[in-house]
C-alpha atoms as a PDB file:
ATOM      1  CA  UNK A   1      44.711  33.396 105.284  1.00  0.00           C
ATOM      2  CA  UNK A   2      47.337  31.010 104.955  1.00  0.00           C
ATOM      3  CA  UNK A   3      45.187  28.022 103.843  1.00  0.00           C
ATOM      4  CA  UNK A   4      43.682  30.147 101.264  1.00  0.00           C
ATOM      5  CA  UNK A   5      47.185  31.028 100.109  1.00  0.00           C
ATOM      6  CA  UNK A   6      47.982  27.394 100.440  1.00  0.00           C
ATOM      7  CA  UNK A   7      45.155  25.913  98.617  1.00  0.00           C
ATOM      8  CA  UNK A   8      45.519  28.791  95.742  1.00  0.00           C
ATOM      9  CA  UNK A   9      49.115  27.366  95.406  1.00  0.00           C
ATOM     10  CA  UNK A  10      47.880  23.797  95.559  1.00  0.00           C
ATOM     11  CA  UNK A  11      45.361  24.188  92.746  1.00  0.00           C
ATOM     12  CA  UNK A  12      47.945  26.183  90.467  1.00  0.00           C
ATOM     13  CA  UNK A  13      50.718  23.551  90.710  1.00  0.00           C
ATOM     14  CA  UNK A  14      48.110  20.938  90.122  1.00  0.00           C
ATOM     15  CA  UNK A  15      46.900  22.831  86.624  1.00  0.00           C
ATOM     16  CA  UNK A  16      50.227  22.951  86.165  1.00  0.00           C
ATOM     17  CA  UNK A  17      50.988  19.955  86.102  1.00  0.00           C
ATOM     18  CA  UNK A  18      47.673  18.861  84.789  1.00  0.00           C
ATOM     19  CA  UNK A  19      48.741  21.059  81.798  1.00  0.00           C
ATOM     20  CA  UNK A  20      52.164  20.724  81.094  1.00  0.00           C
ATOM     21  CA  UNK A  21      52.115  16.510  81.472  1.00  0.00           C
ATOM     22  CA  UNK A  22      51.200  15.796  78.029  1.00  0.00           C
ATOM     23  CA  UNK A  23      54.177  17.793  77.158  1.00  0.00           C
ATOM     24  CA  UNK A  24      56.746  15.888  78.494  1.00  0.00           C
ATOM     25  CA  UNK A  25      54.864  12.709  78.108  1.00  0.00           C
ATOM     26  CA  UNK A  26      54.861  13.404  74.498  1.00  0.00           C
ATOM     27  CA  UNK A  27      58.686  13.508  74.520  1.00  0.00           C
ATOM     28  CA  UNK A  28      59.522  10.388  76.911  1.00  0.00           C
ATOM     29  CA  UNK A  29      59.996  12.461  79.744  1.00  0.00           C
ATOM     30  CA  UNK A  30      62.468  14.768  81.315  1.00  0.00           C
ATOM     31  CA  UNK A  31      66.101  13.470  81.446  1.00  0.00           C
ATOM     32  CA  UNK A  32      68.196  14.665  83.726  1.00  0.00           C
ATOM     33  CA  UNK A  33      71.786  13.138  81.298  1.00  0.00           C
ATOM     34  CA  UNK A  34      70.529  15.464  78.413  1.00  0.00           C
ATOM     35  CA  UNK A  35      69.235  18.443  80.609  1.00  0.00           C
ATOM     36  CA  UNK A  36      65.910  18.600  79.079  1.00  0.00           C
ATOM     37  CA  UNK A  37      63.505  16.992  77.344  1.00  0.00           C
ATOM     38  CA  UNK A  38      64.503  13.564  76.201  1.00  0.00           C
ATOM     39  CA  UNK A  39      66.769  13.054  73.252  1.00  0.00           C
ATOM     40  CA  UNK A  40      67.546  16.465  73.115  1.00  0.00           C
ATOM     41  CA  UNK A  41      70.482  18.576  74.987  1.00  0.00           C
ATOM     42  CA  UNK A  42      70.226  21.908  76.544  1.00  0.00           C
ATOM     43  CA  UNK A  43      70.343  24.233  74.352  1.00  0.00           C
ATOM     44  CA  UNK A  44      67.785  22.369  71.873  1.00  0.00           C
ATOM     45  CA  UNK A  45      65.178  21.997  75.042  1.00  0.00           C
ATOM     46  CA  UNK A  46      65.215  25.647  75.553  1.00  0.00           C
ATOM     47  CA  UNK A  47      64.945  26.290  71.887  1.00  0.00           C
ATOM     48  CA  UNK A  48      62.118  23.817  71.772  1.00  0.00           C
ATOM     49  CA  UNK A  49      60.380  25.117  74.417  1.00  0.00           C
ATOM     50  CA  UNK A  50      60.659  28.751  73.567  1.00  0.00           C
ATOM     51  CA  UNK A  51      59.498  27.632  69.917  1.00  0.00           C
ATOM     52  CA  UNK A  52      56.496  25.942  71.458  1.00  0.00           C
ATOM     53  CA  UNK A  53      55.439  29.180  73.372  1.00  0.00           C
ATOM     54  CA  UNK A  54      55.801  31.305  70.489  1.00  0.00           C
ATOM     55  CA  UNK A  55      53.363  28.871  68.845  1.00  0.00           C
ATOM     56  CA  UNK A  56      50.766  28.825  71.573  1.00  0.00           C
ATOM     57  CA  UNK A  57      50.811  33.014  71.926  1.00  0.00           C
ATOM     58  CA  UNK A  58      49.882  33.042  68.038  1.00  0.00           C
ATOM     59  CA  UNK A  59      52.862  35.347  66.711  1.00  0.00           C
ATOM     60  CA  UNK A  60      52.923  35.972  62.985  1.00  0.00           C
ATOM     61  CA  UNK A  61      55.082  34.708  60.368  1.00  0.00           C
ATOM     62  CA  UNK A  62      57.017  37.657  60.120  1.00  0.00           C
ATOM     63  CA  UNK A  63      57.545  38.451  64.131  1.00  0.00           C
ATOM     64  CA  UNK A  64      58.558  34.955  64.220  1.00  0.00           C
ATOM     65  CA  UNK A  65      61.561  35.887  61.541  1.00  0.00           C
ATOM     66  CA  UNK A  66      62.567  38.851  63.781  1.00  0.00           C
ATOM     67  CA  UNK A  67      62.536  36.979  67.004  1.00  0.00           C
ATOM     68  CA  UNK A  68      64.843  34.462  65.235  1.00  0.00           C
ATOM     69  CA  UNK A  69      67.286  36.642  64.122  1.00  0.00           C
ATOM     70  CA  UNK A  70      67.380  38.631  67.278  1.00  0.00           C
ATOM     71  CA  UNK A  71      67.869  34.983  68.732  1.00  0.00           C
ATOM     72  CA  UNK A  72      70.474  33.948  66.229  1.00  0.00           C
ATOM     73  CA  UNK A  73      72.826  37.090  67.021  1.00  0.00           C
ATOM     74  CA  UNK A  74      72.426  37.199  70.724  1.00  0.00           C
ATOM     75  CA  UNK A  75      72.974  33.209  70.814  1.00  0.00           C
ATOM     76  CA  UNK A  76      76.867  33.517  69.978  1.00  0.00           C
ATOM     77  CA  UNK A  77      77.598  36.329  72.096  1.00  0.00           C
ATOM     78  CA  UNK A  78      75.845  34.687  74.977  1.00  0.00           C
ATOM     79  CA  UNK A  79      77.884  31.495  74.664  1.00  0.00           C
ATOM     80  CA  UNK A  80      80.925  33.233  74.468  1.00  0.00           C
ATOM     81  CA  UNK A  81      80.439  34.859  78.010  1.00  0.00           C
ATOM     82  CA  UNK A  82      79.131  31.626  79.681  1.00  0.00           C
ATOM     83  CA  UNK A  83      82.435  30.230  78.443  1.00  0.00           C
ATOM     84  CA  UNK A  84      84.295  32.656  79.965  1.00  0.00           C
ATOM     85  CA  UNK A  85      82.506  32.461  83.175  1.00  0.00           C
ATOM     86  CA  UNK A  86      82.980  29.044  83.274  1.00  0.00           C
ATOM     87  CA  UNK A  87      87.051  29.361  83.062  1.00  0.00           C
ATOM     88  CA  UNK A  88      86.958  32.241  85.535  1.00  0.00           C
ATOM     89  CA  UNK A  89      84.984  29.930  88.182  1.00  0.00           C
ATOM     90  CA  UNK A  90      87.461  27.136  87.412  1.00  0.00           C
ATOM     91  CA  UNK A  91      90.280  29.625  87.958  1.00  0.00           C
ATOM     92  CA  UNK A  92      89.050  30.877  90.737  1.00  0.00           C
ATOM     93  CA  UNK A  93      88.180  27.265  92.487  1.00  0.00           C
ATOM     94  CA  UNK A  94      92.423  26.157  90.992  1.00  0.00           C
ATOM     95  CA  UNK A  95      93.672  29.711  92.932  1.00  0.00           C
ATOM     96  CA  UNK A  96      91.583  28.404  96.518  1.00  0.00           C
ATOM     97  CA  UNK A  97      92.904  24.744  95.645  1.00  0.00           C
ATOM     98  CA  UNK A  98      96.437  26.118  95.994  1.00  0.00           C
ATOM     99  CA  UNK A  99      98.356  26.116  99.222  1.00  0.00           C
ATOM    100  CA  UNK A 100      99.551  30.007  98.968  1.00  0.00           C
ATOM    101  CA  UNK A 101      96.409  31.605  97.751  1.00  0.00           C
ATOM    102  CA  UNK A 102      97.294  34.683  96.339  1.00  0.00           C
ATOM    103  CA  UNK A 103      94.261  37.232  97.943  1.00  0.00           C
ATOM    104  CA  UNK A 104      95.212  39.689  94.637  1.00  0.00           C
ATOM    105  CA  UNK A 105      94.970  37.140  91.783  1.00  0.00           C
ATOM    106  CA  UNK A 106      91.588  36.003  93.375  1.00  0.00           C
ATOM    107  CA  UNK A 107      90.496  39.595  93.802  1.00  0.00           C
ATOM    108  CA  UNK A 108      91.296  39.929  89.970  1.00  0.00           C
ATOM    109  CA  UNK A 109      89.252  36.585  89.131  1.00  0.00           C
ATOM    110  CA  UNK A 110      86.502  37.370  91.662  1.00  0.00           C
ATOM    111  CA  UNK A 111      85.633  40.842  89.282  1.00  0.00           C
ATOM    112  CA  UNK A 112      86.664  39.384  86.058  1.00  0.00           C
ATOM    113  CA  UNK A 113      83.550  36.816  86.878  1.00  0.00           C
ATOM    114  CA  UNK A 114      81.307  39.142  88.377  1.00  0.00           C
ATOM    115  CA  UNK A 115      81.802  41.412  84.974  1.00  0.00           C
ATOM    116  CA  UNK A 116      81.148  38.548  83.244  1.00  0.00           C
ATOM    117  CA  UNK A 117      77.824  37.948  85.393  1.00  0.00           C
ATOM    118  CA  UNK A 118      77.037  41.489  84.885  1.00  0.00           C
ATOM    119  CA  UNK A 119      77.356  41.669  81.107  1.00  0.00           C
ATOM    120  CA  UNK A 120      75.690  38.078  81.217  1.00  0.00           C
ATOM    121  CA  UNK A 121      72.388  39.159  83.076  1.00  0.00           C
ATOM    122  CA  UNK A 122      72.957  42.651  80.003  1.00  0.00           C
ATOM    123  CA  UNK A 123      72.519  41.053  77.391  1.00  0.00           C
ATOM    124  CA  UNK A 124      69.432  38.923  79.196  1.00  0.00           C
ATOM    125  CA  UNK A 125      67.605  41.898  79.240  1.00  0.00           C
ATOM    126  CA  UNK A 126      68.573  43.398  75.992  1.00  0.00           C
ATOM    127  CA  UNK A 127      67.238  40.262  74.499  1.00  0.00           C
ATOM    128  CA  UNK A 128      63.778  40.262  76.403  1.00  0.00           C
ATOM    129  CA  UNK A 129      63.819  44.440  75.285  1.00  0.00           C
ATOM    130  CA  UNK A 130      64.366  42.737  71.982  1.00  0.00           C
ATOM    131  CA  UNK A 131      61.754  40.151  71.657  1.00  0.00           C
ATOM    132  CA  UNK A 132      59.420  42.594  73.390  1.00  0.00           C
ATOM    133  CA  UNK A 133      59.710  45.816  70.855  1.00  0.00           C
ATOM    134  CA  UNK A 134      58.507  42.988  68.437  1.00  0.00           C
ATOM    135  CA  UNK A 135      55.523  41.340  70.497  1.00  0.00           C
ATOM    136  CA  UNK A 136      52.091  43.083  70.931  1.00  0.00           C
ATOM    137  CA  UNK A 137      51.478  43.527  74.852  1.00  0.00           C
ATOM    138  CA  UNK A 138      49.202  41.157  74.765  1.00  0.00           C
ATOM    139  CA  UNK A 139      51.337  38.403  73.386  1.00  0.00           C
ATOM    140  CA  UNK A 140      54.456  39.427  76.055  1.00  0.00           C
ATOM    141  CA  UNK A 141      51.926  38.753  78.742  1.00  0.00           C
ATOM    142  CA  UNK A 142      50.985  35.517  77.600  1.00  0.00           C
ATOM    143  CA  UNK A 143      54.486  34.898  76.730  1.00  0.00           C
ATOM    144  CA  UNK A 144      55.522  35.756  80.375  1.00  0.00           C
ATOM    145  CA  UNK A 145      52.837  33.876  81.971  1.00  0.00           C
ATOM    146  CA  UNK A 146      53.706  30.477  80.042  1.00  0.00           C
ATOM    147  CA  UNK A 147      57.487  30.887  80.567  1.00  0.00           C
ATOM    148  CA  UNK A 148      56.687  31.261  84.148  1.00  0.00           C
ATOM    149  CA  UNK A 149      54.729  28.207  84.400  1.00  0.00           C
ATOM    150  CA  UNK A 150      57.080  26.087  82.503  1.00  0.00           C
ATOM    151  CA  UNK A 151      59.891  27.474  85.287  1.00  0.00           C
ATOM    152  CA  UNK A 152      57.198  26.283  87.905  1.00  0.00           C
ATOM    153  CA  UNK A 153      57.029  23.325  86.450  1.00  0.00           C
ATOM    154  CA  UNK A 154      60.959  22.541  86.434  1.00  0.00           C
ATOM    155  CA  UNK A 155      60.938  23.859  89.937  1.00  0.00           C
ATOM    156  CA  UNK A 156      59.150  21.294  90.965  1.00  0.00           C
ATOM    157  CA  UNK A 157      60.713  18.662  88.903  1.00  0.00           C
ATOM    158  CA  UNK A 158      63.814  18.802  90.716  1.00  0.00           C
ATOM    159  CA  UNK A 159      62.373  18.926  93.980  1.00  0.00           C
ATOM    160  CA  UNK A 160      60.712  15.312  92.875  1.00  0.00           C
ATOM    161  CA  UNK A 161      64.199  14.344  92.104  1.00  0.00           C
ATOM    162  CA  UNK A 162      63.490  14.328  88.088  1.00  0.00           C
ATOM    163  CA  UNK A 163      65.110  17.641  87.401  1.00  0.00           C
ATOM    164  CA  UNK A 164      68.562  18.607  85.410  1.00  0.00           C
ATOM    165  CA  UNK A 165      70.180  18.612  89.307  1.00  0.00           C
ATOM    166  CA  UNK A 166      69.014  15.944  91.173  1.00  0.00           C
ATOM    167  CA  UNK A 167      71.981  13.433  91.000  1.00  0.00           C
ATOM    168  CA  UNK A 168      74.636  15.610  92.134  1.00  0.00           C
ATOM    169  CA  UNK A 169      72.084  17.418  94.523  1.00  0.00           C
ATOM    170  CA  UNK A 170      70.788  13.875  96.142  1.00  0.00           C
ATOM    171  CA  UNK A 171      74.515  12.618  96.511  1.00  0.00           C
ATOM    172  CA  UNK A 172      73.678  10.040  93.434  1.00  0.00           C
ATOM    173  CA  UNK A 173      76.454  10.923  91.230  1.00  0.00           C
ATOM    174  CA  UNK A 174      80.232  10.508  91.537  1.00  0.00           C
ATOM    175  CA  UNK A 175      82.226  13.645  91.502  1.00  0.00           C
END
């Protein structure tokens, strides 16, 4: 039973790959300075990509104008948080760094993040809710299944050592 499982995963990662090549190919590669696709930071890779998918599941012109907007008003808010997570980690991380740490002002940090985390993930699934109520089934599923190979894909990108991680990860980059 394990083989089978084994070979089933195999052959997957292999279409996969077989599949998604071109892509990146296409675009010079993935680059682990810009976080994405060559040429192109973060934000604009997932934007790309999510683009690209909507293209492939056949959406029409005018679900395609109220996934946009849905994206455009969810994008701001969503920054805003991962800002604010990002100063509560570094808070947090200056508080341990400190001789005295004070347990309370940690305690305080520790739940301002994990609101933040909470209100982060929130708004993740308000936005799938979102793009859903405007999708037919059909084209969430296919949706959903090329989103998941495309994470497959990354996955195994960074295990290769070509993914947004791998320098700080493989000890290559100076802290």
């Amino acid at each position: 039973m394990k083989i089978k499982k084994m070979i089933i995963t195999y052959c997957v990662l292999a279409a996969v790959f077989f599949f998604t090549a071109p892509v990146y190919a296409e675009h010079g590669g993935f680059n682990c300075a810009s976080g994405g696709v060559e040429g192109m930071g973060n934000r604009q890779g997932k934007d790309r990509m999510m683009d690209e998918v909507m293209e492939e599941i056949g959406i029409t012109p005018d679900q395609k104008q109220q996934i946009e907007k849905l994206r455009e008003e969810n994008k701001g808010e969503s920054k805003e948080i991962k800002t604010r997570r990002k100063a509560a980690k570094k808070a947090i991380r200056t508080e341990l760094d400190q001789p005295g740490s004070d347990k309370a002002k940690l305690g305080k940090l520790v739940n301002e993040s994990t609101d933040l985390y909470r209100k982060q993930t929130e708004l993740r699934i308000k936005s799938i809710l979102d793009i859903k109520s405007v999708l037919t089934p059909e084209q969430f599923e296919k949706m959903h299944q090329k989103l998941e190979i495309k994470k497959e894909v990354k996955k195994e990108l960074r295990k290769q050592g070509k993914g947004k991680r791998s320098k700080f990860w493989h000890g290559k980059d100076k802290v």
